[in-house]
N, C-alpha and C. Protein backbone atom coordinates (compact mmCIF):
# COMPACT_ATOMS: atom_id res chain seq x y z
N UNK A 1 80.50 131.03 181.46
CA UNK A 1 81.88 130.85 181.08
C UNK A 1 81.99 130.29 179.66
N UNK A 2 81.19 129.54 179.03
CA UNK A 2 81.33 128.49 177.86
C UNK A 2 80.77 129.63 176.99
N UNK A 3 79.92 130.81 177.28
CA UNK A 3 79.60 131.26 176.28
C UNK A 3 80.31 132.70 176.30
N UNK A 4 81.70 133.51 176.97
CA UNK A 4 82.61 133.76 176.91
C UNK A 4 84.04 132.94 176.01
N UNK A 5 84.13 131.87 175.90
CA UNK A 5 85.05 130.96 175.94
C UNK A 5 84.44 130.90 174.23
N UNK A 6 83.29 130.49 173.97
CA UNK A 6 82.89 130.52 172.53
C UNK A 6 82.92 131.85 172.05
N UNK A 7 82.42 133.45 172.73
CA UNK A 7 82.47 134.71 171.70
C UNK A 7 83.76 134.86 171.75
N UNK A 8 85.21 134.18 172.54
CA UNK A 8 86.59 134.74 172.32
C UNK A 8 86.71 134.10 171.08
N UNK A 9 86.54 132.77 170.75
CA UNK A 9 86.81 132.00 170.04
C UNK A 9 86.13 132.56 168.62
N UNK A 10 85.38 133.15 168.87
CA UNK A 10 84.28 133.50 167.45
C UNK A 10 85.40 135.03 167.15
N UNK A 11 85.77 135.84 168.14
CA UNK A 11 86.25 136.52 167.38
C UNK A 11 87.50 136.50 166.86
N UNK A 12 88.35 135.41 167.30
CA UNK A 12 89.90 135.57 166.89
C UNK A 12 89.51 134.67 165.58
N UNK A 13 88.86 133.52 164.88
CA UNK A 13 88.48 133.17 163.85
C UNK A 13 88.06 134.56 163.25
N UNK A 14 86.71 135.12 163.18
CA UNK A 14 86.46 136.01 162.77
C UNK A 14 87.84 137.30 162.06
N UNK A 15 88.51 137.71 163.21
CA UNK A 15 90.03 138.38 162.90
C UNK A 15 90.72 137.69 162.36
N UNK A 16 91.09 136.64 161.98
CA UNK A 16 91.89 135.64 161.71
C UNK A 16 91.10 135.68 160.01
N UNK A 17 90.12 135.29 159.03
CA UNK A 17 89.79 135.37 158.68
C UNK A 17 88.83 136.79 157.56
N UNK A 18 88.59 137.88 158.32
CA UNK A 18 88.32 138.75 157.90
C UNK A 18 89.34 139.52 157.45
N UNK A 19 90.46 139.66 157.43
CA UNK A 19 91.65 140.29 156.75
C UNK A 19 91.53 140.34 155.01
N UNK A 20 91.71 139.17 154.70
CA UNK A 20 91.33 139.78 153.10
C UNK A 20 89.87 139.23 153.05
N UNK A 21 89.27 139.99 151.61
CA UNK A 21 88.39 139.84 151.05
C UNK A 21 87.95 139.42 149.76
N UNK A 22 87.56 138.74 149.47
CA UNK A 22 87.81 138.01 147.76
C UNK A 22 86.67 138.61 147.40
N UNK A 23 86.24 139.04 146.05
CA UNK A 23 84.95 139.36 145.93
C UNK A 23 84.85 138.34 144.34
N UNK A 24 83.81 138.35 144.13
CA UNK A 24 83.98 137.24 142.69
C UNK A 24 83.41 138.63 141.82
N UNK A 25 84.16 138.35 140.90
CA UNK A 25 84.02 139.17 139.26
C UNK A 25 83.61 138.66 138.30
N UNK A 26 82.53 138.54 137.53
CA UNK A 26 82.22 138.61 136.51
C UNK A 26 82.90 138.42 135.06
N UNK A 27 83.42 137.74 134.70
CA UNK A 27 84.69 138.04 133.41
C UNK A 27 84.07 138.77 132.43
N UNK A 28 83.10 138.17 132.03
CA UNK A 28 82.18 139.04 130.93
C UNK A 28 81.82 140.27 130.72
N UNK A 29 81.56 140.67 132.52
CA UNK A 29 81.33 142.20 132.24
C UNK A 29 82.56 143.02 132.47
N UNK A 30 83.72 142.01 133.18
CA UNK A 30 84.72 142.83 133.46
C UNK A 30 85.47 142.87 132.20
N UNK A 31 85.16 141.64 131.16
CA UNK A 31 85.73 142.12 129.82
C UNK A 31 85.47 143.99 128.98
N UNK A 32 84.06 143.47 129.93
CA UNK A 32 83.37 145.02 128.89
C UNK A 32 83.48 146.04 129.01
N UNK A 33 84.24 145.80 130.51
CA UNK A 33 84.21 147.16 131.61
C UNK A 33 85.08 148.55 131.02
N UNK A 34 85.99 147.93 129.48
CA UNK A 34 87.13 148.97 129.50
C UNK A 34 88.60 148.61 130.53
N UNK A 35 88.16 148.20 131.61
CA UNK A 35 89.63 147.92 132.13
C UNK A 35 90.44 147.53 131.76
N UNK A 36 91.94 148.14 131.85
CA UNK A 36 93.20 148.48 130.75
C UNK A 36 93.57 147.22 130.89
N UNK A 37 93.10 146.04 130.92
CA UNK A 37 94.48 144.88 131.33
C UNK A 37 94.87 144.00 129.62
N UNK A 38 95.80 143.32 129.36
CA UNK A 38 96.19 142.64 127.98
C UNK A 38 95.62 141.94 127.99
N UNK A 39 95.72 141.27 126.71
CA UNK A 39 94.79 140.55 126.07
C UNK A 39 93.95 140.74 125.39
N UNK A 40 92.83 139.76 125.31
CA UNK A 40 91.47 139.90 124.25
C UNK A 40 90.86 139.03 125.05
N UNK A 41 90.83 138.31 125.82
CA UNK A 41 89.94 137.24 126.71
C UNK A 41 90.33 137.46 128.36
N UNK A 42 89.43 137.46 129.03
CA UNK A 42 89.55 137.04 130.36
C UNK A 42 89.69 135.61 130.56
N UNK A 43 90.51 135.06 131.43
CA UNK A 43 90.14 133.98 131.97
C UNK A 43 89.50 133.84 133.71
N UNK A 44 90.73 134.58 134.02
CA UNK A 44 90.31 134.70 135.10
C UNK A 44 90.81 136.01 136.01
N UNK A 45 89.68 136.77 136.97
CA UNK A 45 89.91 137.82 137.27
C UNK A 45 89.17 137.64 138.96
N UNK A 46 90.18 138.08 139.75
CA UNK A 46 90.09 137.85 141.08
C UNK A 46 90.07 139.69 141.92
N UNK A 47 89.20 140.07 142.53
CA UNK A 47 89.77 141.28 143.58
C UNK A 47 89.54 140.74 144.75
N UNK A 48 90.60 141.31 145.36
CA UNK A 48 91.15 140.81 146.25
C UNK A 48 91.63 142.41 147.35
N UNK A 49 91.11 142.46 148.84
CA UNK A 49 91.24 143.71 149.67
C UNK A 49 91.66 143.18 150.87
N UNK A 50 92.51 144.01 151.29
CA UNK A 50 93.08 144.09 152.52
C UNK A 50 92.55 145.31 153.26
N UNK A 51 92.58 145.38 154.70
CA UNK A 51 92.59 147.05 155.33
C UNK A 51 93.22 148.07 154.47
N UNK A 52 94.32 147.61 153.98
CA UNK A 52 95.43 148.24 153.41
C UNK A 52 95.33 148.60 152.22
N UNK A 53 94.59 147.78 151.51
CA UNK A 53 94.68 147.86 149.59
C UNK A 53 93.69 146.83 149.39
N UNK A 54 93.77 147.31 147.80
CA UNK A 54 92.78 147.13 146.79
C UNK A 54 93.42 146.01 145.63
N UNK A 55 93.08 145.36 144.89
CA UNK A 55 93.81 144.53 143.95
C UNK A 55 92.36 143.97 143.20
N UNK A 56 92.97 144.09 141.63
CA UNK A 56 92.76 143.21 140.86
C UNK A 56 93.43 141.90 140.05
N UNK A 57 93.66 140.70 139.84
CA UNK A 57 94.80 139.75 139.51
C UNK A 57 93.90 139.18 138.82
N UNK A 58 94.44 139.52 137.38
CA UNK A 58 94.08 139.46 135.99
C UNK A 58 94.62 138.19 135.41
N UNK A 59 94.10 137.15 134.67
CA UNK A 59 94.80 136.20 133.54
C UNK A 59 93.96 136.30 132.76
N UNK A 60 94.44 136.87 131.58
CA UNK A 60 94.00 136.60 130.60
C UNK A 60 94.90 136.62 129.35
N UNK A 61 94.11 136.61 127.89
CA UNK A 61 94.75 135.72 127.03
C UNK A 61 94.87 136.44 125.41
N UNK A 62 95.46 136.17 124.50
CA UNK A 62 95.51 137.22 122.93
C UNK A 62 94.02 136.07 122.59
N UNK A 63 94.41 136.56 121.26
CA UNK A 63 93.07 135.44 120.47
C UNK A 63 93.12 134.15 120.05
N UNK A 64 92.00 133.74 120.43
CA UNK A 64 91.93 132.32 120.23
C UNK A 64 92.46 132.13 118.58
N UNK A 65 92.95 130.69 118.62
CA UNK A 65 93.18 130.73 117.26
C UNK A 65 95.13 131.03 116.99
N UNK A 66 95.43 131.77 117.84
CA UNK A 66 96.27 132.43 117.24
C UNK A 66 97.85 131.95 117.67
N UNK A 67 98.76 131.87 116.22
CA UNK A 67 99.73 131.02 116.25
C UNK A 67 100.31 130.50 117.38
N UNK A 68 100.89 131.66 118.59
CA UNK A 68 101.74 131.62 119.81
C UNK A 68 100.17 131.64 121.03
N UNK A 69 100.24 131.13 121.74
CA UNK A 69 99.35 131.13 123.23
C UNK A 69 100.52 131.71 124.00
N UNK A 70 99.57 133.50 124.34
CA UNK A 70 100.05 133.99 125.61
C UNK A 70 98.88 133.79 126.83
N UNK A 71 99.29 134.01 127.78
CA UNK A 71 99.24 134.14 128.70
C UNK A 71 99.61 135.35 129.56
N UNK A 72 98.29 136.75 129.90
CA UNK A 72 99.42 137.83 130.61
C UNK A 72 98.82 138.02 132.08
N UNK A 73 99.56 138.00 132.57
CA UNK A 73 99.39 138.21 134.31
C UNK A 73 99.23 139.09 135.10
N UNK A 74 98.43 139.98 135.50
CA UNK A 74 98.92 141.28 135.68
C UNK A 74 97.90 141.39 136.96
N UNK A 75 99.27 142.34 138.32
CA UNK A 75 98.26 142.87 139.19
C UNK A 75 98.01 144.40 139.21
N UNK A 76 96.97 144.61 139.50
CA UNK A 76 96.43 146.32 139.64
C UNK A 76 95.87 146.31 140.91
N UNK A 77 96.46 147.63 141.24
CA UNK A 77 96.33 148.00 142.92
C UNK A 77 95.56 149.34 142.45
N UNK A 78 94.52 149.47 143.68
CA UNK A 78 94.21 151.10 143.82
C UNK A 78 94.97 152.06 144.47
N UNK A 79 95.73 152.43 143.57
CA UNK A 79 96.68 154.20 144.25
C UNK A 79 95.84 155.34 143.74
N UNK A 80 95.44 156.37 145.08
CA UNK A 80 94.73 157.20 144.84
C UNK A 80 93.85 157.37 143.89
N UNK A 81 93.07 156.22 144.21
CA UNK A 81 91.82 156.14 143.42
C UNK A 81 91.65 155.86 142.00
N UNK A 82 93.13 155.22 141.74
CA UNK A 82 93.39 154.87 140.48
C UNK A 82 93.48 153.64 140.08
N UNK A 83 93.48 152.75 139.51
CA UNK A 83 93.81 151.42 139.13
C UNK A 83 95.15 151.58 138.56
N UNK A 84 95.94 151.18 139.11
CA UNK A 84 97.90 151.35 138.36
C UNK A 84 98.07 149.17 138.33
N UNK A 85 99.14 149.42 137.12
CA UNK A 85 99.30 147.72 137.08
C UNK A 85 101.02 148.07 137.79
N UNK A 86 100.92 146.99 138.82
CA UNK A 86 101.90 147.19 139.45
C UNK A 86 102.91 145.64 139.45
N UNK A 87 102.09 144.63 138.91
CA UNK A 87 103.31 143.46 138.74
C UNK A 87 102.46 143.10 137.20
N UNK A 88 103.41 142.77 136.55
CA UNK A 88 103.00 142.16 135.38
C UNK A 88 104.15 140.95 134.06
N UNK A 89 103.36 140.34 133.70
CA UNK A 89 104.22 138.80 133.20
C UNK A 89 103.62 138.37 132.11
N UNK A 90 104.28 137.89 130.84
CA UNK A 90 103.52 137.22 129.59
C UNK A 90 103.82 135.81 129.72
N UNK A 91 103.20 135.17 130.05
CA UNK A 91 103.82 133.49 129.56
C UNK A 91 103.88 132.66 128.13
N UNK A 92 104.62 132.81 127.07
CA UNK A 92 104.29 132.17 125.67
C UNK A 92 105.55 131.19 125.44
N UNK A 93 105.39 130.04 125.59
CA UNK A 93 106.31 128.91 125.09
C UNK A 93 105.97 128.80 123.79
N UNK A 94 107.05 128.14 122.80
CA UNK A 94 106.56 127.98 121.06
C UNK A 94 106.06 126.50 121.70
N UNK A 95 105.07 126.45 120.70
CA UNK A 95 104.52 124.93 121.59
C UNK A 95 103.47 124.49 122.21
N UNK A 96 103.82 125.77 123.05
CA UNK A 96 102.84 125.52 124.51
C UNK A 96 101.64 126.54 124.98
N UNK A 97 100.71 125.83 125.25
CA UNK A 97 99.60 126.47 125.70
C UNK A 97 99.52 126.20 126.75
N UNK A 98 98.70 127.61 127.72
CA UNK A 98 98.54 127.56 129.00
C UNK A 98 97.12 126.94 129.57
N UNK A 99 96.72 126.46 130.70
CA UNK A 99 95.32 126.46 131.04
C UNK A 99 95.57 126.86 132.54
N UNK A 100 94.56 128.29 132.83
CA UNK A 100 94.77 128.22 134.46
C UNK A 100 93.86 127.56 134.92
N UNK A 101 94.24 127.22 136.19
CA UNK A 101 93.28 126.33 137.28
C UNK A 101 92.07 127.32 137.89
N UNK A 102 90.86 127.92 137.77
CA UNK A 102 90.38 128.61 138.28
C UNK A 102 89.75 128.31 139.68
N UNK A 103 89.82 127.03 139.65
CA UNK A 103 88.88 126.36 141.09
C UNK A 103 90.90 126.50 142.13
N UNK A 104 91.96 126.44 142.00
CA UNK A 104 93.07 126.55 142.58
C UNK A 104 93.48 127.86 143.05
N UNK A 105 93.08 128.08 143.95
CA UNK A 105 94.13 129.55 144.29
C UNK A 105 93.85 129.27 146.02
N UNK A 106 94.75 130.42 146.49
CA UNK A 106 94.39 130.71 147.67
C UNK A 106 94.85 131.98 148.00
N UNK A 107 94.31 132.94 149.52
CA UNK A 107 94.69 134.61 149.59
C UNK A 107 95.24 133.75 150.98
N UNK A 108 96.25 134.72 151.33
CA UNK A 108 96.78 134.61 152.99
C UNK A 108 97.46 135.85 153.57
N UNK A 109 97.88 136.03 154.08
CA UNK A 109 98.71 137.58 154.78
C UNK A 109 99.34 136.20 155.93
N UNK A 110 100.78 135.66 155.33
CA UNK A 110 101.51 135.07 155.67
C UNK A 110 102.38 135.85 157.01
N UNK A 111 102.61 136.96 156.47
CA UNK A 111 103.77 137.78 157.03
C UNK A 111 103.35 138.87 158.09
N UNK A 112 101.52 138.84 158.15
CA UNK A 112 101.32 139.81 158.79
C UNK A 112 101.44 141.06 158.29
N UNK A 113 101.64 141.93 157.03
CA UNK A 113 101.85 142.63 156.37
C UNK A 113 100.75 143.72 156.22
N UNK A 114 99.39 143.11 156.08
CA UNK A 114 98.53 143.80 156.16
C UNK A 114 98.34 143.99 154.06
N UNK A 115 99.07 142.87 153.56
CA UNK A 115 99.00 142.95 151.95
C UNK A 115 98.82 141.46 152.03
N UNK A 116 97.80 141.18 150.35
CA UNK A 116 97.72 139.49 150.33
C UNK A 116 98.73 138.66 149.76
N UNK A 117 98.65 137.97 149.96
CA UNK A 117 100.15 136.98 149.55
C UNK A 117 99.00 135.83 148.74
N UNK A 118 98.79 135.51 147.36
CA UNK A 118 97.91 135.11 146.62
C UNK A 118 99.16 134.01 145.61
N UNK A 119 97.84 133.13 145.71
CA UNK A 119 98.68 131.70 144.97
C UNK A 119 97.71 131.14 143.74
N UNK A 120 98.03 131.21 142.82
CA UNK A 120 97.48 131.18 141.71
C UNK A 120 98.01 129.39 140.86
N UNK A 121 97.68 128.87 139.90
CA UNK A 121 98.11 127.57 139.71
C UNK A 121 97.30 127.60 138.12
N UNK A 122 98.59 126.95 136.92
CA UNK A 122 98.01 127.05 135.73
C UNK A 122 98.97 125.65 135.37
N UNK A 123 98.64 125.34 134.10
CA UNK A 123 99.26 123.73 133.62
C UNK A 123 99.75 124.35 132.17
N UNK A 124 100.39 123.88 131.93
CA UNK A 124 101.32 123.75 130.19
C UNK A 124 100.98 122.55 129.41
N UNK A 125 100.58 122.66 128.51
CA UNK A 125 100.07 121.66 127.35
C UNK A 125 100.44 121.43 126.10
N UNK A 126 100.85 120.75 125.52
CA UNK A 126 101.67 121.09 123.97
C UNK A 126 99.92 121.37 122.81
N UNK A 127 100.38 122.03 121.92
CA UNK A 127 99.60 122.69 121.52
C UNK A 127 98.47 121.85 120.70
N UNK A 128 99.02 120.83 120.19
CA UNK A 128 98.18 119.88 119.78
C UNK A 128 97.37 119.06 120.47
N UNK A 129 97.78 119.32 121.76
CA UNK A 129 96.87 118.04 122.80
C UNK A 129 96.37 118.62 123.76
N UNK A 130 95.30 119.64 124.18
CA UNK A 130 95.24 119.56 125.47
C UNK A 130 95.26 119.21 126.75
N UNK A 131 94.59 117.59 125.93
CA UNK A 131 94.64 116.53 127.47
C UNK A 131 95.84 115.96 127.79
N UNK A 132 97.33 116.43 127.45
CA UNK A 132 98.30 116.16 127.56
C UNK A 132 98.50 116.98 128.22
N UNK A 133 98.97 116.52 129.80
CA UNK A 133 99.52 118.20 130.90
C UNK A 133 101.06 117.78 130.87
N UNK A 134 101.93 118.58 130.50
CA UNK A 134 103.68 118.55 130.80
C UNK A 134 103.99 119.12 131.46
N UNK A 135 103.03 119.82 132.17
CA UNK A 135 103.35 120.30 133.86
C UNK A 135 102.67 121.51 134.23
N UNK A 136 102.99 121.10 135.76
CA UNK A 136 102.32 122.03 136.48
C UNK A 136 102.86 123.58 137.58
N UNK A 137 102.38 124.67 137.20
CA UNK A 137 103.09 125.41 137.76
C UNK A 137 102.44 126.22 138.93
N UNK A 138 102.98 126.75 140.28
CA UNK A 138 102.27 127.37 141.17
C UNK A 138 102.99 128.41 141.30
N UNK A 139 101.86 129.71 141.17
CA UNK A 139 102.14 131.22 140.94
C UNK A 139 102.04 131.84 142.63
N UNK A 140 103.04 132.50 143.28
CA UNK A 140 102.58 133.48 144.19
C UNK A 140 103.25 134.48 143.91
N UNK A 141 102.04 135.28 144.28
CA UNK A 141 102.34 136.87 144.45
C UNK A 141 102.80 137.90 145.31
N UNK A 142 103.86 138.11 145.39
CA UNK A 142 103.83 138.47 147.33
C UNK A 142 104.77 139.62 146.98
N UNK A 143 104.07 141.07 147.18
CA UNK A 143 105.04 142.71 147.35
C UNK A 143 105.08 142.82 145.99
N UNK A 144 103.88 142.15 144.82
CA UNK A 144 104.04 142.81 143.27
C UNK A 144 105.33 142.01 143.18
N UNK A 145 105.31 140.64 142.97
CA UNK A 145 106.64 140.28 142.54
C UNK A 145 106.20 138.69 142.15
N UNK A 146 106.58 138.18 141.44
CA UNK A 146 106.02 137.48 140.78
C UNK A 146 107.19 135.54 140.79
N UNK A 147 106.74 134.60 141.79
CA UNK A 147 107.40 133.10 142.04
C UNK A 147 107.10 132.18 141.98
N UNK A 148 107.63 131.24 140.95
CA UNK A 148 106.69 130.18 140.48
C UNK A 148 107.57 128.78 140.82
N UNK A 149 107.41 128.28 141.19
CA UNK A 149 107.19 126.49 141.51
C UNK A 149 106.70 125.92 140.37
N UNK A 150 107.67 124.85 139.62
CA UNK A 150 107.07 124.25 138.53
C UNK A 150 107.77 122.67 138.44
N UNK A 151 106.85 122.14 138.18
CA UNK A 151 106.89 120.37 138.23
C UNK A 151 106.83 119.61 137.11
N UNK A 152 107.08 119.08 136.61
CA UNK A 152 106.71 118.01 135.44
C UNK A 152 106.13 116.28 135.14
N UNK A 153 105.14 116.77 134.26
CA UNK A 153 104.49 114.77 134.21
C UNK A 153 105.50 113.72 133.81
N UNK A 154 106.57 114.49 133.22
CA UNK A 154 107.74 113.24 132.74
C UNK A 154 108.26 112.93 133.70
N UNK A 155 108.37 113.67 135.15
CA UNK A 155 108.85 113.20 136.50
C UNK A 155 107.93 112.81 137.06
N UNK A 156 106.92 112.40 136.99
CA UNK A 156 105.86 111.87 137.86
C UNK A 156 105.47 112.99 138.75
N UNK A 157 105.63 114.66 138.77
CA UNK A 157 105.69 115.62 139.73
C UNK A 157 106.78 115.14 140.83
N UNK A 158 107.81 114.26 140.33
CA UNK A 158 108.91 114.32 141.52
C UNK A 158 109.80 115.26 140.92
N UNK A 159 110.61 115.55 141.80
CA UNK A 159 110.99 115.45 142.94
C UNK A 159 109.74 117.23 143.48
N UNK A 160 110.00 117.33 144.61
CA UNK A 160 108.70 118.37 145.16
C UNK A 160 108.49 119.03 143.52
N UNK A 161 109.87 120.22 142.96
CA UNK A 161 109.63 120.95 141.88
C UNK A 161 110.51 120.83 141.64
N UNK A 162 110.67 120.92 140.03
CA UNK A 162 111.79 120.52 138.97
C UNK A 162 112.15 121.76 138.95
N UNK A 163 111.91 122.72 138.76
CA UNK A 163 112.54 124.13 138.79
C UNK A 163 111.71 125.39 139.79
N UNK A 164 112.50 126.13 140.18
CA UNK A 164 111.97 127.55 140.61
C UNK A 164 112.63 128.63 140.24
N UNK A 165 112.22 129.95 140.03
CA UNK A 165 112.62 130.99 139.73
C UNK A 165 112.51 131.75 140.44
N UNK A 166 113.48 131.17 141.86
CA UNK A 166 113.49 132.67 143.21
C UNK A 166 114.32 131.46 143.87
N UNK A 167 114.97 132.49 144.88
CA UNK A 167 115.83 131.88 146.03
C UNK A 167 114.70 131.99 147.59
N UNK A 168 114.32 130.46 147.54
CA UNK A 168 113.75 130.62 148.75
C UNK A 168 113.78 131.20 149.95
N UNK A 169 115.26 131.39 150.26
CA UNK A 169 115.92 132.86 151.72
C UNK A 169 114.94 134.09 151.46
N UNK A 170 114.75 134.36 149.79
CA UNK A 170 114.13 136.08 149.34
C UNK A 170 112.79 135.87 149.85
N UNK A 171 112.21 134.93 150.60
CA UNK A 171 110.62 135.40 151.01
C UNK A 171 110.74 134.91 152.72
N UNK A 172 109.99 135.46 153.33
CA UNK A 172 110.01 135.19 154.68
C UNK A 172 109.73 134.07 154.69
N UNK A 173 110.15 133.10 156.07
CA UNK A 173 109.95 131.40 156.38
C UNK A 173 108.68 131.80 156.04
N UNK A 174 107.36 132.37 156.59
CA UNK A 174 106.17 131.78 157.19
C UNK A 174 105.56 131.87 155.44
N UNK A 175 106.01 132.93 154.53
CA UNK A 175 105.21 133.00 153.33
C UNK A 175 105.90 131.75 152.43
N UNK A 176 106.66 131.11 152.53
CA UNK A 176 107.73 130.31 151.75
C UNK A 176 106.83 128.70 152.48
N UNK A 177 106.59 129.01 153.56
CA UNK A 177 106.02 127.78 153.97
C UNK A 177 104.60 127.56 153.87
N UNK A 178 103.76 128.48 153.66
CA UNK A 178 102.38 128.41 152.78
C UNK A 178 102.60 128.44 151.43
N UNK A 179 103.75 128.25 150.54
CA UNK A 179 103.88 128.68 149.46
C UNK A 179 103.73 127.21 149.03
N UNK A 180 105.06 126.58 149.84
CA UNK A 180 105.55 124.87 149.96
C UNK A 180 104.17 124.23 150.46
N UNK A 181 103.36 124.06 151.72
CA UNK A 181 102.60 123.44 151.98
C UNK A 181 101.41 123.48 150.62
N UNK A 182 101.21 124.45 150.46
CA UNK A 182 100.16 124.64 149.81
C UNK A 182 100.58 123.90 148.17
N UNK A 183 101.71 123.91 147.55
CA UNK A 183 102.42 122.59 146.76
C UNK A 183 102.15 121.44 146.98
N UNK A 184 102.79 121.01 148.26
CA UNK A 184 102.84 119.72 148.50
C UNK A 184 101.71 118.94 148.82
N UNK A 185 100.13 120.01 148.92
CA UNK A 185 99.11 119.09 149.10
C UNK A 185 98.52 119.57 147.36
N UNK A 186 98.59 119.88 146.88
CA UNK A 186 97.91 120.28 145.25
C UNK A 186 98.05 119.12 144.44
N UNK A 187 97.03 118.75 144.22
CA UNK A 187 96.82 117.22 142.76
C UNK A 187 97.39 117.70 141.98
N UNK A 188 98.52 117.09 141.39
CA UNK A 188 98.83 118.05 140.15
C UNK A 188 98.68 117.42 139.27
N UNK A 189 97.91 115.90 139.05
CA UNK A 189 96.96 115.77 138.17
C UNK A 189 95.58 115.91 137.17
């Protein structure tokens, strides 16, 4: 019985878990690879598979050095065997430089969808100081659409987030509530 009771248990973890797939990429060679994405630098490059699909979720950056710090965001899905960029975003404040969090992310299929619902996390810095963070922002990705949660050090990261750019109703409870949990436990120091 106990060792019924453990292979049920091994496989609903197992199912529970095997849905997406992260694979780690290389930046260096995926710089070299030719792949169409903006920029001139990788920072960071994630694929990411479902049963369903294929994804690459690109940050990277123009040239070092150079007056304005962008930041471009971009996801690429495999359609018929193609790489197509299907959500994409520049981030450039006058001012401000970006740093993403590469050790911060997480993949989930919140909704049951059978697509990943991916949370990404980068900080804003005035350009002269790096070690100065003026805040912190959390990226999800959910249906190629692009919602960010953003906080500030002049508020101590109160109140939860100083601004968002989406109406929380527009994502299902269960993806809105891995969106929030997954906030409310993040150092945003």
């Amino acid at each position: 019985m106990k060792k019924i009771i453990l292979a049920l248990n091994l496989l609903c973890f197992s199912l529970g878990f095997s849905q997406i797939t992260s694979t780690v990429v290389n930046k260096e060679n995926f710089e070299a690879s030719g792949f169409p994405f903006l920029g001139t630098r990788v920072l960071q490059v994630e694929k990411i598979a479902t049963p369903k699909e294929e994804n690459y979720y690109v940050f990277s950056k123009n040239e070092r050095g150079s007056l304005q710090d962008e930041l471009y965001i971009q996801q690429f899905k495999k359609v018929n065997n193609e790489w197509k960029v299907v959500a994409e975003d520049k981030v450039a404040e006058p001012g401000i430089v970006t740093s993403v969090w590469n050790a911060r992310k997480a993949f989930f299929d919140a909704d049951k969808d059978g697509q990943a619902d991916v949370l990404f996390v980068y900080s804003k810095h005035p350009k002269e100081n790096m070690d100065e963070q003026l805040s912190v922002v959390l990226l999800l990705i959910y249906k190629n659409k692009f919602y960010r949660m953003e906080s500030s050090a002049e508020n101590n990261y109160e109140p939860m987030f100083d601004t968002y750019d989406f109406n929380p109703e527009d994502l299902p409870a269960a993806v809105f509530k891995e969106f929030k949990d997954y906030w409310n436990n993040l150092d945003k120091n």
